[in-house]
N, C-alpha and C. Protein backbone atom coordinates (compact mmCIF):
# COMPACT_ATOMS: atom_id res chain seq x y z
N UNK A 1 1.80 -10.46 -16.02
CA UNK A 1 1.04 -9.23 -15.85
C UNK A 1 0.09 -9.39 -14.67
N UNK A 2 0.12 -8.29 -13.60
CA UNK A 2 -0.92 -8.71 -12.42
C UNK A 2 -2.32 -8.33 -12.72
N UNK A 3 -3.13 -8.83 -11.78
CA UNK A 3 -4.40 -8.56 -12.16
C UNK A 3 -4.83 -7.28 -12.33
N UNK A 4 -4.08 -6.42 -11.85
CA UNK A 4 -4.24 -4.71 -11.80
C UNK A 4 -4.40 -4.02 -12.74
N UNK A 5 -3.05 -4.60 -14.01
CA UNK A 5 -2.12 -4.10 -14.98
C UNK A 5 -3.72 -4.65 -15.49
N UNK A 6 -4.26 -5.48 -15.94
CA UNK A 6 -5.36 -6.10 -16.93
C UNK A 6 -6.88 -5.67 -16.98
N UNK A 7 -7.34 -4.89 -15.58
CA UNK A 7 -8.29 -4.42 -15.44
C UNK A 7 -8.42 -3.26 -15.35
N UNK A 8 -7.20 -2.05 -14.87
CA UNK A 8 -7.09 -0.55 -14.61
C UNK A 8 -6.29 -0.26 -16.00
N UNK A 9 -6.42 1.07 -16.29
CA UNK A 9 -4.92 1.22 -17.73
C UNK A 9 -4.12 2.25 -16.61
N UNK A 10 -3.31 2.71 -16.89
CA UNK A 10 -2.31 3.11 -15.53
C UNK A 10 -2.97 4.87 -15.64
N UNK A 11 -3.43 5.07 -16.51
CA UNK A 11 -4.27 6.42 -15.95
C UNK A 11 -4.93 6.16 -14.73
N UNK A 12 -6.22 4.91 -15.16
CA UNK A 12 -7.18 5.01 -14.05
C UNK A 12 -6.27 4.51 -12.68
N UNK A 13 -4.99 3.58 -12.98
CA UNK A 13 -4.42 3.51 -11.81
C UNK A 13 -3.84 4.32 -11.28
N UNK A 14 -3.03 5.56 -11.59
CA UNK A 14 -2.86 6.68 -10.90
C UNK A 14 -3.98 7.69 -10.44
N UNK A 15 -4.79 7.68 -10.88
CA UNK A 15 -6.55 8.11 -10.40
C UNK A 15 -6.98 7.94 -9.39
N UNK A 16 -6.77 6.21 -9.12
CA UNK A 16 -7.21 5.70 -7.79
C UNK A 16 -6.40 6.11 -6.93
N UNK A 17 -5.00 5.81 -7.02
CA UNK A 17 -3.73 5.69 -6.13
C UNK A 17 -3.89 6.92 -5.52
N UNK A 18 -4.25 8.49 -6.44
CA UNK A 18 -4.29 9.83 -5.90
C UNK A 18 -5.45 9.73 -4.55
N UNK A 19 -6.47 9.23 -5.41
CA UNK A 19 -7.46 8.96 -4.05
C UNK A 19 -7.44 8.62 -3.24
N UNK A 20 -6.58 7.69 -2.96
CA UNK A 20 -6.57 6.61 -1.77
C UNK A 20 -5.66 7.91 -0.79
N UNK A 21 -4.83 8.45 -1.31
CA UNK A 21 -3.67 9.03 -0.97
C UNK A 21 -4.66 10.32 -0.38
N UNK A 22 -5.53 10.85 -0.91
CA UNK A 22 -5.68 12.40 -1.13
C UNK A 22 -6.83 11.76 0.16
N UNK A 23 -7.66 10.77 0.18
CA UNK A 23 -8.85 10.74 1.45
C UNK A 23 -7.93 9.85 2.82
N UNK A 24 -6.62 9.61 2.47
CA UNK A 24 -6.47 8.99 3.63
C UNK A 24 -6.61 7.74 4.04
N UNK A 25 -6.92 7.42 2.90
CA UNK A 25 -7.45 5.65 2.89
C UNK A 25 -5.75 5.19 3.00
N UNK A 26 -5.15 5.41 2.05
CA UNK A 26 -3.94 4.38 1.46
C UNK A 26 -2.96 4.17 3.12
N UNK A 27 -2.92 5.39 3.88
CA UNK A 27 -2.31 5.68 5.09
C UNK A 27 -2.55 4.34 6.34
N UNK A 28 -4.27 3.96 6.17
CA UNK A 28 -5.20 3.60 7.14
C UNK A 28 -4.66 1.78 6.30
N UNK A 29 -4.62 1.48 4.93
CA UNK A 29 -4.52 0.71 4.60
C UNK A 29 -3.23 -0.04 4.80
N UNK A 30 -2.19 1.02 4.83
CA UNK A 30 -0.72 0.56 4.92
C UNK A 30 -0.57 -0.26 6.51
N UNK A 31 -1.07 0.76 7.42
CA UNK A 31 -1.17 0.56 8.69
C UNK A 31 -1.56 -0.67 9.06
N UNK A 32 -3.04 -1.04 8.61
CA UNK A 32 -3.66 -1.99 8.71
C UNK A 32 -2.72 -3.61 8.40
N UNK A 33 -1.89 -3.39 7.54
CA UNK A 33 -1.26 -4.40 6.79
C UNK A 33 0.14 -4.26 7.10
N UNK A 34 0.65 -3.33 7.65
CA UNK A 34 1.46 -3.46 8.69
C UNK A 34 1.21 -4.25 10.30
N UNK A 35 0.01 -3.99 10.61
CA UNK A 35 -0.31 -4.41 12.05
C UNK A 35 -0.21 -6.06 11.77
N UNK A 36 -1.11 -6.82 10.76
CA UNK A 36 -1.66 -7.44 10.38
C UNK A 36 0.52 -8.74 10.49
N UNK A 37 1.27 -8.33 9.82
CA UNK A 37 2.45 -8.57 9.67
C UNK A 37 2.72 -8.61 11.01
N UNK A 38 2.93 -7.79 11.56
CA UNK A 38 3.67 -7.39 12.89
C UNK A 38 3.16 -8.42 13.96
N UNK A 39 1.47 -8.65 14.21
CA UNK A 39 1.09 -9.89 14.36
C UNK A 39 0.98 -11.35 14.38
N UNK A 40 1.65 -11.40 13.07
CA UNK A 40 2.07 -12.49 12.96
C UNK A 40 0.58 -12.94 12.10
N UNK A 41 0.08 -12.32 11.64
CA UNK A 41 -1.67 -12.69 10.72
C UNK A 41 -1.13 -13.05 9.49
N UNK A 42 -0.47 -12.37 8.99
CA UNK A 42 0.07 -12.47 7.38
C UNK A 42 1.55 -12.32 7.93
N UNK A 43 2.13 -13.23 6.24
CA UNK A 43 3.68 -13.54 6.46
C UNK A 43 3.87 -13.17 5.11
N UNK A 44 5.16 -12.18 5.26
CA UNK A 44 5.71 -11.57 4.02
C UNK A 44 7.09 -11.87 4.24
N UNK A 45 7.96 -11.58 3.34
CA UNK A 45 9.35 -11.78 3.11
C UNK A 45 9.83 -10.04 3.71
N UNK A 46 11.04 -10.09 4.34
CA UNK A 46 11.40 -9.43 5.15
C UNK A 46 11.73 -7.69 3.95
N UNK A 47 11.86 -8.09 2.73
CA UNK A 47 11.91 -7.00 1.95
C UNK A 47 10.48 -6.42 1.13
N UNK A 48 9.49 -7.02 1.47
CA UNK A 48 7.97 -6.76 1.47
C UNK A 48 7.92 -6.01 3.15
N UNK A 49 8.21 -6.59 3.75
CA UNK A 49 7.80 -5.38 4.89
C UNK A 49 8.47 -4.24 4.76
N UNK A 50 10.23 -4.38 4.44
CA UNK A 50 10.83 -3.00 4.83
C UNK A 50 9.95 -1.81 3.76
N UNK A 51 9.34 -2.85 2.43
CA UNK A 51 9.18 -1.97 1.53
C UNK A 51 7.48 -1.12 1.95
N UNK A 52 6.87 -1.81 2.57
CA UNK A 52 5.53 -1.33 3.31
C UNK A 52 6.05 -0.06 3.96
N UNK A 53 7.24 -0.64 4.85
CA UNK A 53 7.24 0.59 6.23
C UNK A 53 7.34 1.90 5.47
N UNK A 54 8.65 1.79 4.74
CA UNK A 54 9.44 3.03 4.39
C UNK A 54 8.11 3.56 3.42
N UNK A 55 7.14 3.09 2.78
CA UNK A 55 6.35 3.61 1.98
C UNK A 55 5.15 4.47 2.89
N UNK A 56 4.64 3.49 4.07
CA UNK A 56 3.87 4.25 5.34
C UNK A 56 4.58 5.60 5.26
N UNK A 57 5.95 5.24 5.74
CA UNK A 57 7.05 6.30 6.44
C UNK A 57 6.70 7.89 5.70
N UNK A 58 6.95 7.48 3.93
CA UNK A 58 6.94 8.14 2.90
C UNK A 58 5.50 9.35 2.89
N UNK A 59 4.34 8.13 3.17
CA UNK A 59 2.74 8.99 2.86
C UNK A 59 2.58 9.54 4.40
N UNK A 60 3.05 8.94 5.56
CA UNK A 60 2.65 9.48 6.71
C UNK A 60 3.06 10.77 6.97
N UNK A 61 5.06 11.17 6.77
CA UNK A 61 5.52 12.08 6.91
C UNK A 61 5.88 13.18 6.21
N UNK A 62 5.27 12.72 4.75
CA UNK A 62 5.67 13.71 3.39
C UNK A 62 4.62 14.80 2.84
């Protein structure tokens, strides 16, 4: 169970998630942690990034 699942109950985690989403944060965050990859700062497995992009892709263009 991640630390998420143990401290949020999935109400308050869809609560947040709307927020992040609804002020623009989650957009600025994806980005950030995309750049951060792309850099070479942080190292993810190549199906952790595709799954970042297409999710950017998802909140940027939807």
């Amino acid at each position: 169970m991640s630390l998420v699942n143990k401290r949020l109950s999935a109400e308050e985690q869809e609560l947040l998630v709307n927020l992040l989403i609804n002020q623009e944060y989650a957009i600025e965050l994806l980005s950030s942690e995309l750049n951060d990859i792309e850099s070479g700062e942080k190292a993810v497995d190549m199906e952790t990034y595709k799954q970042l992009a297409i999710l950017y892709d998802r909140i940027r263009f939807e």
